[in-house]
C-alpha atoms as a PDB file:
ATOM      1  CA  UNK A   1     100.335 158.432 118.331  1.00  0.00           C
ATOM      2  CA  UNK A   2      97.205 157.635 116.435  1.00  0.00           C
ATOM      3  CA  UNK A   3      96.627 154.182 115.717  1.00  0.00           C
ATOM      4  CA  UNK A   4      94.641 152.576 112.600  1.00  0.00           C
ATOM      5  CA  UNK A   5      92.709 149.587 113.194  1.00  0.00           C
ATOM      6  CA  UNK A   6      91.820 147.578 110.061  1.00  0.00           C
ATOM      7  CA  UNK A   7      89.930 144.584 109.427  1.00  0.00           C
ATOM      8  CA  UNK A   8      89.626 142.182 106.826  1.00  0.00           C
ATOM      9  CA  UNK A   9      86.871 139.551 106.601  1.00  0.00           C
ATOM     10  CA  UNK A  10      87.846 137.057 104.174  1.00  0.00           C
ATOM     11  CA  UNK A  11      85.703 134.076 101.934  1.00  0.00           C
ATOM     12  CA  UNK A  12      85.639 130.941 104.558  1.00  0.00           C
ATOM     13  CA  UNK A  13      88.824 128.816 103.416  1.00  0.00           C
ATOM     14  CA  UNK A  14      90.729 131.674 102.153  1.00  0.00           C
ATOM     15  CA  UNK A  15      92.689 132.839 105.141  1.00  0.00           C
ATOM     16  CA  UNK A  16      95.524 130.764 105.070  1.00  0.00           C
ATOM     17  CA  UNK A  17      96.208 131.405 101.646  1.00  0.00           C
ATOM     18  CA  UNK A  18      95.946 134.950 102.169  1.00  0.00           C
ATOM     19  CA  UNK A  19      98.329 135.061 104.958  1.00  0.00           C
ATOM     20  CA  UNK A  20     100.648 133.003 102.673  1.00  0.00           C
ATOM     21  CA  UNK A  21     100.440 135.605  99.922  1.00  0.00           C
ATOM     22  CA  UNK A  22     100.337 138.438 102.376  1.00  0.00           C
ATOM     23  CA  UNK A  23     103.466 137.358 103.859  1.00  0.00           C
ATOM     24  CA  UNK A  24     105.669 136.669 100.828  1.00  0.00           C
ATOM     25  CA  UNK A  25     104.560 140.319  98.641  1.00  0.00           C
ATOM     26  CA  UNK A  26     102.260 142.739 100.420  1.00  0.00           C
ATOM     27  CA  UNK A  27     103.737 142.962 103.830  1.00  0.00           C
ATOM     28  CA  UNK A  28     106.775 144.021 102.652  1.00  0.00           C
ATOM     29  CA  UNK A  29     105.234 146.842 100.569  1.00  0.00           C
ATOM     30  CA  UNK A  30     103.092 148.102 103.479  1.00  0.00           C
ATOM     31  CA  UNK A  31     106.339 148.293 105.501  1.00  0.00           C
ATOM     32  CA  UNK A  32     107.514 150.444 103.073  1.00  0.00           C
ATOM     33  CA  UNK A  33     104.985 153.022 102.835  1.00  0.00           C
ATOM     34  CA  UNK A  34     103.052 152.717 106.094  1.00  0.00           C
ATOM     35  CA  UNK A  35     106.011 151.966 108.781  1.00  0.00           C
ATOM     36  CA  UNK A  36     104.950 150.892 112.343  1.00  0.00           C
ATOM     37  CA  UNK A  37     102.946 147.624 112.269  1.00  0.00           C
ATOM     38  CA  UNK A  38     102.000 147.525 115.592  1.00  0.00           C
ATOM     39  CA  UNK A  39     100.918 143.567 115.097  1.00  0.00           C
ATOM     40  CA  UNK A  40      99.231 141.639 112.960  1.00  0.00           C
ATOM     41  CA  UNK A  41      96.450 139.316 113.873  1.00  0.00           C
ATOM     42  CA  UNK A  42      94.004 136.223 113.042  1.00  0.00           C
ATOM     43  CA  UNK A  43      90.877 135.716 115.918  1.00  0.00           C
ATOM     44  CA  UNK A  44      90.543 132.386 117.658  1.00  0.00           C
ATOM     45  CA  UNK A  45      87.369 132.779 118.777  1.00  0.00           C
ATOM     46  CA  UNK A  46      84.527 134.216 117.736  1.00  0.00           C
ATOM     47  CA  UNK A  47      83.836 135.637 113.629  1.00  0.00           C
ATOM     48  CA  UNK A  48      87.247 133.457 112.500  1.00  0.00           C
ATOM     49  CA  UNK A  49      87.557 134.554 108.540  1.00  0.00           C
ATOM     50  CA  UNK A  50      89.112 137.783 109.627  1.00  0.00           C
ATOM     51  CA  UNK A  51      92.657 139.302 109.903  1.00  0.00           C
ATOM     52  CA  UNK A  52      93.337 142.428 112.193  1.00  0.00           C
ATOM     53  CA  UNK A  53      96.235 144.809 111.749  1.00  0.00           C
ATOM     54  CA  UNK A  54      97.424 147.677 113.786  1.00  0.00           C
ATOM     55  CA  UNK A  55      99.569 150.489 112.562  1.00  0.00           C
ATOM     56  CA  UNK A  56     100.609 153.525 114.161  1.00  0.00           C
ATOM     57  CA  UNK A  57     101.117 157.004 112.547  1.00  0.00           C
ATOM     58  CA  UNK A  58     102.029 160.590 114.315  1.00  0.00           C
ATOM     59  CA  UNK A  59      98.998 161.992 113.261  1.00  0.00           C
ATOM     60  CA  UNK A  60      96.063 162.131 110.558  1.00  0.00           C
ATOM     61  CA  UNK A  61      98.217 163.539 108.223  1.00  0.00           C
ATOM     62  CA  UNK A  62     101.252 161.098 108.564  1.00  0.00           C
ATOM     63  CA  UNK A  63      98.260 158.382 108.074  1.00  0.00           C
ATOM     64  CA  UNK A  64      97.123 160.058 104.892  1.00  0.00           C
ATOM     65  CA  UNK A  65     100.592 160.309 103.297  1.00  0.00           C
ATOM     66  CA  UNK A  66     101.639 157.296 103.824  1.00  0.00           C
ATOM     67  CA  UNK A  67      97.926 155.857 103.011  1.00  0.00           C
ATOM     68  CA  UNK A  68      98.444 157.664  99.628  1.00  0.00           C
ATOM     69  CA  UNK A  69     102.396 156.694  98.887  1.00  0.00           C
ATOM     70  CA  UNK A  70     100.933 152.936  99.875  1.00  0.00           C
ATOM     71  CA  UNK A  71      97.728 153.206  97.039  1.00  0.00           C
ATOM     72  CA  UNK A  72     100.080 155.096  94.331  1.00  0.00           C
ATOM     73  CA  UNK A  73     102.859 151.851  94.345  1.00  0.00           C
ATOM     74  CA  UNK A  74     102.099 149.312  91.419  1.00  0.00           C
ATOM     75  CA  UNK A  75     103.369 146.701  93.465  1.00  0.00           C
ATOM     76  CA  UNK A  76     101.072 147.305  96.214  1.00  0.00           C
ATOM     77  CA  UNK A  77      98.365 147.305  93.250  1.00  0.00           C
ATOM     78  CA  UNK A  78      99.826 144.232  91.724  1.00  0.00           C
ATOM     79  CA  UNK A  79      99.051 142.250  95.067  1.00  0.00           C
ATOM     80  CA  UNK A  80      95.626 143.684  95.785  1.00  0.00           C
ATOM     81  CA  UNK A  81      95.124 141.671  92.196  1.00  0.00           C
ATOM     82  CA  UNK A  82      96.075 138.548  93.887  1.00  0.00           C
ATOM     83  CA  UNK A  83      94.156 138.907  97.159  1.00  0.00           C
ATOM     84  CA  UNK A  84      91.589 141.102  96.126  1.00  0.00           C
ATOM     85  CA  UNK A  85      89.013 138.554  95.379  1.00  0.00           C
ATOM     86  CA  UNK A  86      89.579 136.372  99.276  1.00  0.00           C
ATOM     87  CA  UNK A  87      88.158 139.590 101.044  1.00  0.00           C
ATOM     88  CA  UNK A  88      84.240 140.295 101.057  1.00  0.00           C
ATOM     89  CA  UNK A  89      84.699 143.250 103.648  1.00  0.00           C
ATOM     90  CA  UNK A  90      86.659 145.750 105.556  1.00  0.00           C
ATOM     91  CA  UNK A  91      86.768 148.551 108.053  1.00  0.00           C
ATOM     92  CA  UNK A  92      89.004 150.734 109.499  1.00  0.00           C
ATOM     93  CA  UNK A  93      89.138 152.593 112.781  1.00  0.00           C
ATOM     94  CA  UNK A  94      91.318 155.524 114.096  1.00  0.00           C
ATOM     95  CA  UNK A  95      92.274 155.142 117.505  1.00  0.00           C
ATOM     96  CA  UNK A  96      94.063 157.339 120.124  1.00  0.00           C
ATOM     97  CA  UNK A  97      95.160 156.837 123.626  1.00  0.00           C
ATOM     98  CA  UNK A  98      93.432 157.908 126.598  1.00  0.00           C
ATOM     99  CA  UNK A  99      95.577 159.257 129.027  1.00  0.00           C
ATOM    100  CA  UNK A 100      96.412 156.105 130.926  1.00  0.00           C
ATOM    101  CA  UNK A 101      97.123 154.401 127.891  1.00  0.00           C
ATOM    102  CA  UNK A 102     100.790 152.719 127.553  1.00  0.00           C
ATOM    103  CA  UNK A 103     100.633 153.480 123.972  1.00  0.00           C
ATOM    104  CA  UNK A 104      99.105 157.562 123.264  1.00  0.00           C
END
């Protein structure tokens, strides 16, 4: 199992607002296309405008199918619209299991 690692940093005073939004129309949508969310977080500590969301695919090219099905829906366009503007950044990681890992 590969999993994808993406963060958002959001505009200070956004975040609960996002989550709000995020929660009622876009999580939904993502569950459609992308399938395992592994979890979906907000830091305590630390850089605290952020959300953090793991997902899990089979392999790159489960991850780019889905990534592609996701970008092609006009619903999942018609939320970006509302939430676009709350994020200033993002990245995204690929990560496997070593080994010992409970989840590889």
């Amino acid at each position: 199992m590969l999993i994808e690692q993406r963060v958002y940093h959001l505009k200070p005073g956004s975040l609960h607002e996002f989550l709000k939004i995020y929660e009622q129309e876009g999580m939904a949508i993502q569950l459609e296309s992308l399938g395992n969310l592994i979890g979906y977080f907000q830091p305590q500590t630390g850089d605290l405008n952020r959300v953090i969301h793991l997902w899990g695919f089979e392999s790159l090219d489960d991850r780019n199918a889905r990534r592609v099905a996701l970008s092609a829906n006009p619903r999942w366009r018609e939320f970006l619209g509302k939430v676009g503007d709350f994020v200033t950044a993002q990245h995204a990681e690929i990560l496997s299991g070593t080994s010992f890992s409970p989840i590889r």
